[in-house]
C-alpha atoms as a PDB file:
ATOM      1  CA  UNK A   1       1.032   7.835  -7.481  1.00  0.00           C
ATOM      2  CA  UNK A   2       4.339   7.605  -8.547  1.00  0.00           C
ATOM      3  CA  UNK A   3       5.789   7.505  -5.505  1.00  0.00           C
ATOM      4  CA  UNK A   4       4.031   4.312  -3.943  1.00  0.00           C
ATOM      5  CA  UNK A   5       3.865   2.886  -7.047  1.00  0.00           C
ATOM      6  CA  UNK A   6       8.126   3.388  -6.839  1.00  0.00           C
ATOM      7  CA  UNK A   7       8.140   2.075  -3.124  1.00  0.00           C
ATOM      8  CA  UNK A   8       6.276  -0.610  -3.902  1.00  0.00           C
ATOM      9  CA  UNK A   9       7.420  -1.865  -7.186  1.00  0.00           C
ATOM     10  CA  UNK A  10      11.565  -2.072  -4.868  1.00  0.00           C
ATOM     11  CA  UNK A  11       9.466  -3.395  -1.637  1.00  0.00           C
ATOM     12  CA  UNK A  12      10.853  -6.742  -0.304  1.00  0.00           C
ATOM     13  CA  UNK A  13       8.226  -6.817   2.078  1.00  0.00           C
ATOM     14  CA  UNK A  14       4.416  -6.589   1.206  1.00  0.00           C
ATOM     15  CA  UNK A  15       3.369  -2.334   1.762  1.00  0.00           C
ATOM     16  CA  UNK A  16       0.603  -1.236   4.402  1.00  0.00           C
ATOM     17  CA  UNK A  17      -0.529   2.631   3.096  1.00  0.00           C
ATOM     18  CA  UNK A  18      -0.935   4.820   5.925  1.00  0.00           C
ATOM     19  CA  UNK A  19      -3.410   7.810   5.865  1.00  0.00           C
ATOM     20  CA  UNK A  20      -3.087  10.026   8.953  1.00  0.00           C
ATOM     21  CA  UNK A  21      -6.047  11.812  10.983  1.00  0.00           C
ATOM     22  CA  UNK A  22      -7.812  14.436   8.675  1.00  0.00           C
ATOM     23  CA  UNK A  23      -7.203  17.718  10.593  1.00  0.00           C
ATOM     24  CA  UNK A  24      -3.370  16.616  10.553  1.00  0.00           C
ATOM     25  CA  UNK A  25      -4.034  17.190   6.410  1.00  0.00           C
ATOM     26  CA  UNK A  26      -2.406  14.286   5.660  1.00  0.00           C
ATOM     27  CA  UNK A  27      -5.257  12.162   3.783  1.00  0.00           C
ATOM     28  CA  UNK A  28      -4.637   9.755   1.158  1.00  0.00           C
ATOM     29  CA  UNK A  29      -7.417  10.720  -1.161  1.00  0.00           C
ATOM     30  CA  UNK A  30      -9.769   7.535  -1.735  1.00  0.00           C
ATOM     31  CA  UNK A  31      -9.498   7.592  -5.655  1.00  0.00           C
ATOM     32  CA  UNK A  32      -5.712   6.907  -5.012  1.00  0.00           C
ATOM     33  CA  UNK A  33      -6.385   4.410  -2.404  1.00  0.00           C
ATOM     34  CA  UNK A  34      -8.338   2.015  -5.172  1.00  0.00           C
ATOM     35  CA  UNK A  35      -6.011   2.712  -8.032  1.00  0.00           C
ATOM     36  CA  UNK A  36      -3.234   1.839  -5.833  1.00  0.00           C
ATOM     37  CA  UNK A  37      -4.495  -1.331  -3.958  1.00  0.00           C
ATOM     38  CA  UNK A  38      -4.202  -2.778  -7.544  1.00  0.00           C
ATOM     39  CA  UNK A  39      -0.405  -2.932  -7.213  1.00  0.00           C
ATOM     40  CA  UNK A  40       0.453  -6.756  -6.408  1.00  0.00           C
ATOM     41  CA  UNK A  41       2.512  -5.650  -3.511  1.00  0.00           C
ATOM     42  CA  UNK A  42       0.238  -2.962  -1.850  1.00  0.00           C
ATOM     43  CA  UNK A  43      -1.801  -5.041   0.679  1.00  0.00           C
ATOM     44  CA  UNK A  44      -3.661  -2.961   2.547  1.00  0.00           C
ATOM     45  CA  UNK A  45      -4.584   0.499   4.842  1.00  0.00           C
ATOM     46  CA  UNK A  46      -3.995   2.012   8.266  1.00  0.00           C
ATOM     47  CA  UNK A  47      -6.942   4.522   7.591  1.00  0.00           C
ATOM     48  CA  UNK A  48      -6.939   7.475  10.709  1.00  0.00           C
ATOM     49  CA  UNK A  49      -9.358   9.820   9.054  1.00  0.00           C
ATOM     50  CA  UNK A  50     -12.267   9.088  10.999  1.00  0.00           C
ATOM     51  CA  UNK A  51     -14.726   8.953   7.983  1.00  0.00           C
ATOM     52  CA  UNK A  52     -16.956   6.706   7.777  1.00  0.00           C
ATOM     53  CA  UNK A  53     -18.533   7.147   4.425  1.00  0.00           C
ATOM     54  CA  UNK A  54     -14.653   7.479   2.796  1.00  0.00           C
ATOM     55  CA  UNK A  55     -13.717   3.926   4.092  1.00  0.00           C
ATOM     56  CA  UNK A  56     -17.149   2.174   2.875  1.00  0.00           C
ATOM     57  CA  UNK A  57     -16.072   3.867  -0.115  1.00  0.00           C
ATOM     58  CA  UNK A  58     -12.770   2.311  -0.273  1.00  0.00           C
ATOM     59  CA  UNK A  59     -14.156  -0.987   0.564  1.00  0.00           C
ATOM     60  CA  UNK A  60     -16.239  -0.758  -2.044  1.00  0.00           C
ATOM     61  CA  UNK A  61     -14.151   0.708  -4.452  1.00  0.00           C
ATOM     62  CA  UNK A  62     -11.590  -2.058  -3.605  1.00  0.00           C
ATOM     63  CA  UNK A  63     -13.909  -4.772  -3.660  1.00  0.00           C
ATOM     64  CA  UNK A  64     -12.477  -6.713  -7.048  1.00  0.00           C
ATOM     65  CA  UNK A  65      -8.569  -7.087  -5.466  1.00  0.00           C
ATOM     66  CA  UNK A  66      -8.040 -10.182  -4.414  1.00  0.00           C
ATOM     67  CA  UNK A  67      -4.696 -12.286  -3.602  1.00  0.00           C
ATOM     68  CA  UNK A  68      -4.521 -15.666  -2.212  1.00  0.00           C
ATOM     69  CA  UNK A  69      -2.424 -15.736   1.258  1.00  0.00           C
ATOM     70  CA  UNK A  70      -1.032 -18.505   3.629  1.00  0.00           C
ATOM     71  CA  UNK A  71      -2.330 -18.935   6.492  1.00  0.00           C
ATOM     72  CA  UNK A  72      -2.848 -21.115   9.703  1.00  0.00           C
ATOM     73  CA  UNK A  73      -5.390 -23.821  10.146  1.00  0.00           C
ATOM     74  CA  UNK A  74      -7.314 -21.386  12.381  1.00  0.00           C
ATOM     75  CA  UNK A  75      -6.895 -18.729   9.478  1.00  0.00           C
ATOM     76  CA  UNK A  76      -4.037 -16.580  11.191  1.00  0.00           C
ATOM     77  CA  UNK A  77      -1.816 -15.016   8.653  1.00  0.00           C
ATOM     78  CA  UNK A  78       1.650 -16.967   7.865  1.00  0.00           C
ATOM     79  CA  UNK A  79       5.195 -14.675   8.270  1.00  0.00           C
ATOM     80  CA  UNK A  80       7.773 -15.112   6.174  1.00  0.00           C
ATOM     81  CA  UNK A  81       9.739 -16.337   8.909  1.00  0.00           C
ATOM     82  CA  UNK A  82       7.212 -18.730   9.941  1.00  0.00           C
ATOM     83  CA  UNK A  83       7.354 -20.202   6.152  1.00  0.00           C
ATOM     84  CA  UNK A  84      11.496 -20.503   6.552  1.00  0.00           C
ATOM     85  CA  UNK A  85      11.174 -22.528   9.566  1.00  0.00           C
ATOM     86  CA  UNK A  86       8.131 -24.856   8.463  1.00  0.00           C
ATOM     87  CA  UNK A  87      10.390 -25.430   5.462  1.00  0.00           C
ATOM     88  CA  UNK A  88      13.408 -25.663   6.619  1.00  0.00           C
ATOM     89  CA  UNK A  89      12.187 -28.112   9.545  1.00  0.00           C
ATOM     90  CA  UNK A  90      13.803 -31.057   8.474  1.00  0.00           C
ATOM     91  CA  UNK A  91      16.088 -33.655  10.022  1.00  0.00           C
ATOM     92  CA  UNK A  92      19.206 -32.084   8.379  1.00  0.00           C
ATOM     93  CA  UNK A  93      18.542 -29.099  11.272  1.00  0.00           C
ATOM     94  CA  UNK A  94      19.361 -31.497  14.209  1.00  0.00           C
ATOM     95  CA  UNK A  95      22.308 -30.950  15.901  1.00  0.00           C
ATOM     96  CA  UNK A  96      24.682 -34.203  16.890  1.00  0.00           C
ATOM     97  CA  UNK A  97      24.466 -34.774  20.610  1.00  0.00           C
ATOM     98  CA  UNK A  98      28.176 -35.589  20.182  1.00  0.00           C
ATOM     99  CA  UNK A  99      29.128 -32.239  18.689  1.00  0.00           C
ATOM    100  CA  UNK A 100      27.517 -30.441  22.244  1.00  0.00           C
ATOM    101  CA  UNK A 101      28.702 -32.861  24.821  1.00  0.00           C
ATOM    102  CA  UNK A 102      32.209 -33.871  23.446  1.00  0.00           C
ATOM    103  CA  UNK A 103      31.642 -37.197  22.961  1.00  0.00           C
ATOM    104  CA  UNK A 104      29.186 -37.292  26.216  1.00  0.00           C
ATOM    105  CA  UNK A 105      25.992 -38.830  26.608  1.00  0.00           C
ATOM    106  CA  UNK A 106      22.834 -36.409  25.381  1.00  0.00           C
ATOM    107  CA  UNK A 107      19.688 -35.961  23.182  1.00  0.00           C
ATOM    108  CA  UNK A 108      19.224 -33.651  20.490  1.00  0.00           C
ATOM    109  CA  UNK A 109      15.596 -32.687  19.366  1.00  0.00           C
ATOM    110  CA  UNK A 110      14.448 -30.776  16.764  1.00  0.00           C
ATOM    111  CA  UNK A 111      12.758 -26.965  18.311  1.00  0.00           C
ATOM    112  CA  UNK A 112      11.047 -26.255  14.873  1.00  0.00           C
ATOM    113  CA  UNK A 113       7.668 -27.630  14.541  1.00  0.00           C
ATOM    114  CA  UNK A 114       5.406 -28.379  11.358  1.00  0.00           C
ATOM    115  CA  UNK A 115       2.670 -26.070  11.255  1.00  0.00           C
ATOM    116  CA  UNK A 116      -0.220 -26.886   8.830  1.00  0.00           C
ATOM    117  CA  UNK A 117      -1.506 -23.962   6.539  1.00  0.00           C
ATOM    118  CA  UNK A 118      -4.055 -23.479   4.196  1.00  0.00           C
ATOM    119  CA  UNK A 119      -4.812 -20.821   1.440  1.00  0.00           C
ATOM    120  CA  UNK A 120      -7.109 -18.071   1.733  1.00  0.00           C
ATOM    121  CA  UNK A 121      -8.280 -15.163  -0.793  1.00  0.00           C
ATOM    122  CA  UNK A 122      -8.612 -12.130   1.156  1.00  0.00           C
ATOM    123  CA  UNK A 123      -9.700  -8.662  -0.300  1.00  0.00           C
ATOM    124  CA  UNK A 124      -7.726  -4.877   0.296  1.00  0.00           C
ATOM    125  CA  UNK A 125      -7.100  -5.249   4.146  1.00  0.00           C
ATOM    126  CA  UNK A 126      -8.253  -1.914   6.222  1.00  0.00           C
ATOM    127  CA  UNK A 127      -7.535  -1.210   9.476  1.00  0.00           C
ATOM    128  CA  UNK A 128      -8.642   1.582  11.984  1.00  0.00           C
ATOM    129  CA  UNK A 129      -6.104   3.528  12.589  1.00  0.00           C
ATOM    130  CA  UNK A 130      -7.246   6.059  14.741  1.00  0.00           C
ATOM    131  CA  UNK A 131      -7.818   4.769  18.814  1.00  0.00           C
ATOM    132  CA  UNK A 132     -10.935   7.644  19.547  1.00  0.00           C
ATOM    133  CA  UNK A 133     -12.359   5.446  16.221  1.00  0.00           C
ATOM    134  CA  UNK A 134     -11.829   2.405  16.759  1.00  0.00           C
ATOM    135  CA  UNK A 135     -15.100   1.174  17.420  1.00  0.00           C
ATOM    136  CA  UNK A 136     -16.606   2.934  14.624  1.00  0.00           C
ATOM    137  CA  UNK A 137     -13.873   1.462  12.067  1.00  0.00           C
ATOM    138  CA  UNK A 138     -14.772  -2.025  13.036  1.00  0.00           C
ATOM    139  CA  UNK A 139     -18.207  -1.115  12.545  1.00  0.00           C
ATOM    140  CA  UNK A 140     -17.809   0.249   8.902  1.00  0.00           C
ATOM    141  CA  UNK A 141     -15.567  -2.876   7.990  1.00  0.00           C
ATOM    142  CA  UNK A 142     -11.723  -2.377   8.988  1.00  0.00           C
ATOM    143  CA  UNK A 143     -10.800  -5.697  10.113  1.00  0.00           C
ATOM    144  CA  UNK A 144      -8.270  -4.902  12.438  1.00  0.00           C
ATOM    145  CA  UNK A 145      -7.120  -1.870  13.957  1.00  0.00           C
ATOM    146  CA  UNK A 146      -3.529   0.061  14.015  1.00  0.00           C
ATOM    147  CA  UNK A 147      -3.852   2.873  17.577  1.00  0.00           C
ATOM    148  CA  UNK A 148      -1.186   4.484  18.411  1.00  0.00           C
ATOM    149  CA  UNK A 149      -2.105   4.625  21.663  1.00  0.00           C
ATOM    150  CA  UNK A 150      -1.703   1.222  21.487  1.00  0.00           C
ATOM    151  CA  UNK A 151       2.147   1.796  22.404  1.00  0.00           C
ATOM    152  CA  UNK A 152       1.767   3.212  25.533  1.00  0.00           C
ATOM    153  CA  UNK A 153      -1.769   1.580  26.950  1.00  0.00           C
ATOM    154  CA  UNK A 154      -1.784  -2.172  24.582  1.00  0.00           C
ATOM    155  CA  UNK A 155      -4.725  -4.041  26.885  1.00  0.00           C
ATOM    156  CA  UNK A 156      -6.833  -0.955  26.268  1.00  0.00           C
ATOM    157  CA  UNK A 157      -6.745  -1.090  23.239  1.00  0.00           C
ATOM    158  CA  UNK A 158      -7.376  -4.534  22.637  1.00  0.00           C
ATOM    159  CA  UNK A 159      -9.918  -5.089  25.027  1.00  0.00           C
ATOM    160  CA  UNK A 160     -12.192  -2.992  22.245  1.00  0.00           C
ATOM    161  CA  UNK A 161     -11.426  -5.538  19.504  1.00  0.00           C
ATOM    162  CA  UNK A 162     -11.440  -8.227  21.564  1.00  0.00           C
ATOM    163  CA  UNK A 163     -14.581  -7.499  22.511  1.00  0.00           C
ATOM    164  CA  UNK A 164     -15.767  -7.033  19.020  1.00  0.00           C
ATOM    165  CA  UNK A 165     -14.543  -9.955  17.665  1.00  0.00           C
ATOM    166  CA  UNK A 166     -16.602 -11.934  20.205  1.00  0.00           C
ATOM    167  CA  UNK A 167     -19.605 -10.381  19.146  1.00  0.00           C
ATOM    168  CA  UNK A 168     -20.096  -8.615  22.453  1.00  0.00           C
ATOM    169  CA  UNK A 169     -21.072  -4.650  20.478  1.00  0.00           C
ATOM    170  CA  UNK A 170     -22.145  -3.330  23.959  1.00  0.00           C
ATOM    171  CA  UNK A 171     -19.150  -4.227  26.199  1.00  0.00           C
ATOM    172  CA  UNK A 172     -16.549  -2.622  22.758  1.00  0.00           C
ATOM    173  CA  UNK A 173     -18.442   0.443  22.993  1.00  0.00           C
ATOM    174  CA  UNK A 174     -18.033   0.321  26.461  1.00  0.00           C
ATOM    175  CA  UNK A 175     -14.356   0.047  26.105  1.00  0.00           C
ATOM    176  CA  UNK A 176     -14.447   2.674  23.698  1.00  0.00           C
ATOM    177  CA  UNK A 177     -16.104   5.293  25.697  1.00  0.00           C
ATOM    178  CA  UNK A 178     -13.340   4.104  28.303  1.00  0.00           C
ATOM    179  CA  UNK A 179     -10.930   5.111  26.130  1.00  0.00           C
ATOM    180  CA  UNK A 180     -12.346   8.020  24.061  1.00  0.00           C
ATOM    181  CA  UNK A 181     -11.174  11.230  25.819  1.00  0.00           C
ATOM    182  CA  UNK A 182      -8.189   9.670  27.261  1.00  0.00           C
ATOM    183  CA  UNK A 183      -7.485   8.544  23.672  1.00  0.00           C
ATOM    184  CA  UNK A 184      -7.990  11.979  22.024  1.00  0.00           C
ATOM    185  CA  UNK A 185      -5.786  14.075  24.882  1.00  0.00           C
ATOM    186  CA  UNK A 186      -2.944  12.125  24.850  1.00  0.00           C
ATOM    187  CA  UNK A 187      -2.480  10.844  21.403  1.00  0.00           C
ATOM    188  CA  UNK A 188      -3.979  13.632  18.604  1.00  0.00           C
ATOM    189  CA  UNK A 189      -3.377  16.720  21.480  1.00  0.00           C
ATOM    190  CA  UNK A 190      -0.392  16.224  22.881  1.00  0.00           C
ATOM    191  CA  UNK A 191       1.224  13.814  19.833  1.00  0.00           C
ATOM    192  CA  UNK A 192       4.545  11.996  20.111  1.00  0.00           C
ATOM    193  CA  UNK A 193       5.779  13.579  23.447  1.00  0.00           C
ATOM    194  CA  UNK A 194       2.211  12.471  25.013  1.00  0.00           C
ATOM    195  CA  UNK A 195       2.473   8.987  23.729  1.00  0.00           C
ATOM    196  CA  UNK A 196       5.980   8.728  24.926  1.00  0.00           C
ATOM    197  CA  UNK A 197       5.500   9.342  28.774  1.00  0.00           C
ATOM    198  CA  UNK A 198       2.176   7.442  28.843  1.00  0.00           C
ATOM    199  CA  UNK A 199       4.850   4.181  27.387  1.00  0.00           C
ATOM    200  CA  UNK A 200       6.822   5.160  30.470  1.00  0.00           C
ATOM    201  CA  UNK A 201       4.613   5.757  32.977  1.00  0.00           C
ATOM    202  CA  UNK A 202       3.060   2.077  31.935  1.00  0.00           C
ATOM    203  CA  UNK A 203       6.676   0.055  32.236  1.00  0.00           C
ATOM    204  CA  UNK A 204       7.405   0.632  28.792  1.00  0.00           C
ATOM    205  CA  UNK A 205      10.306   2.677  27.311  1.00  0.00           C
ATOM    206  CA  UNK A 206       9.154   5.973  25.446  1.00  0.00           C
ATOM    207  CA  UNK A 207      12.063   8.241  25.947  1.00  0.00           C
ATOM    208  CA  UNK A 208      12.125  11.759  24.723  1.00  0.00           C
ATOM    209  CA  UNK A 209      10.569  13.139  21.500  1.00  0.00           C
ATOM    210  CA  UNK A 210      13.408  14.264  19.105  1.00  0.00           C
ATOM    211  CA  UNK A 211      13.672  17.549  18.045  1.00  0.00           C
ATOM    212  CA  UNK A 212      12.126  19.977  16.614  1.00  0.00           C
ATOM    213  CA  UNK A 213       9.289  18.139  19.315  1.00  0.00           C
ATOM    214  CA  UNK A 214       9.603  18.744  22.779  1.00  0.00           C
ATOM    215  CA  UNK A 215       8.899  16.846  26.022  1.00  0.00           C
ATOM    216  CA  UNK A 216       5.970  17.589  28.239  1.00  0.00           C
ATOM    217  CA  UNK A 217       5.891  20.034  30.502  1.00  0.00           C
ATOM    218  CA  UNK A 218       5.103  19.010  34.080  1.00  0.00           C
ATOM    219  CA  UNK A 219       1.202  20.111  34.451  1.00  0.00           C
ATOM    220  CA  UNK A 220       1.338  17.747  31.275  1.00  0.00           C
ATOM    221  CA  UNK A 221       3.096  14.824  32.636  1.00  0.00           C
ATOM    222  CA  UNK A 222       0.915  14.937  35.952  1.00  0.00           C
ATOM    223  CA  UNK A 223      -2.273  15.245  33.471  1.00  0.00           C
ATOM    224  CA  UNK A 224      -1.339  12.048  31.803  1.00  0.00           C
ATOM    225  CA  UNK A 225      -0.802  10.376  35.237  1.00  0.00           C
ATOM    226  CA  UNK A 226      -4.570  11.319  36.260  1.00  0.00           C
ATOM    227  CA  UNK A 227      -5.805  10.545  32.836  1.00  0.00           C
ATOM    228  CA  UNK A 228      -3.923   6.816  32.747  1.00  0.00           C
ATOM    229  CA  UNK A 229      -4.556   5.942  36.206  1.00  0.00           C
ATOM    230  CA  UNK A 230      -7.069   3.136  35.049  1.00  0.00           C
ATOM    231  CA  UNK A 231      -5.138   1.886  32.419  1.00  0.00           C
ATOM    232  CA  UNK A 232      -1.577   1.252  34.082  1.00  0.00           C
ATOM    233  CA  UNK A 233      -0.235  -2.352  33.188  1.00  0.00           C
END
């Protein structure tokens, strides 16, 4: 408790807990979780335990934190950065034609644009942050969702909350199932290394694992080929 409470108190950005996949025994327990989501600048969870009953329980436990937020007229969450340039999008930010063309003809414009915002109160944000779970998180109420395997294979991924959000259960479970053993293999089996090729093999850049991890072998690498051959950007 200490700890977070020590990152968070010196955080200049808002903090996102992460609690990693159960059998990797690296679970936040949930009591922390609510004490914890009290601190003005903890925000929210990346939960990859795969429990459903502990993140009802942290939804419920976490129920009474509430902050207000900017956001978008469609209710998209406001950056920082996007609240420096809707403030700072005034006239003084135009640029004198004659200070680009010497003295030449030209017109200067303004690239920053107004954006209207609006408050909202939002609750302890929890995403599902395992990609074999994904499904199931969104069903037990993470509102987004943080896979890993989301680096190497993004449409994949998306396609299952996408798919969700439009209300369409049967075609997200169906792009669950799609991804479910292809999911588990590469990303809780074979880890960083595994994750790494399949962000190659899809255009990306993965690179090796540093040490003490190793790269895959090459019955490992051709695995990943066979298992990623439908999901190749």
């Amino acid at each position: 408790m200490a700890y977070f409470r020590g990152v968070a108190d010196r955080s200049a950005l808002p903090v996102v807990l992460y609690s990693s996949a159960s059998d990797e025994g690296f679970v936040l327990p949930a009591e922390v979780v609510m004490e914890l989501a009290g601190h003005p600048k903890v925000l929210g969870m990346a939960d990859g335990s795969g429990d459903r009953a502990r993140m009802q329980a942290i939804m419920t436990g976490t129920a009474s934190y509430k902050r207000d937020v900017t956001v978008t007229a469609v209710f998209a969450a406001v950056t920082g950065r996007m609240q420096s340039r809707i403030e700072g999008a005034e006239a003084k930010d135009l640029i004198l034609a004659t200070a680009l063309t010497d003295g030449g003809a030209a017109v200067a414009t303004s690239s920053k644009t107004i954006a209207k915002t609006r408050t909202k109160n939002v609750r302890f944000q929890v995403l599902s942050g395992r990609s074999d779970w994904m499904l199931e998180g969104l069903r037990s109420g993470a509102v987004g969702a943080m896979p890993a395997f989301a680096a190497a294979a993004p449409q994949a991924c998306y396609e299952v909350l996408a798919a969700w959000k439009d209300g369409d259960e049967g075609l997200a479970e169906e792009k669950q199932i799609r991804l479910q053993d292809v999911a588990v293999r590469i990303e809780r089996q074979m880890g960083v290394a595994g994750i790494k090729f399949g962000c190659d093999l899809n255009g990306y850049f993965g690179g090796r694992p540093r040490l003490p991890l190793l790269p895959l072998t090459g019955e490992e690498r051709t695995e990943i080929e066979a298992l990623m051959q439908g999901m190749r950007n």
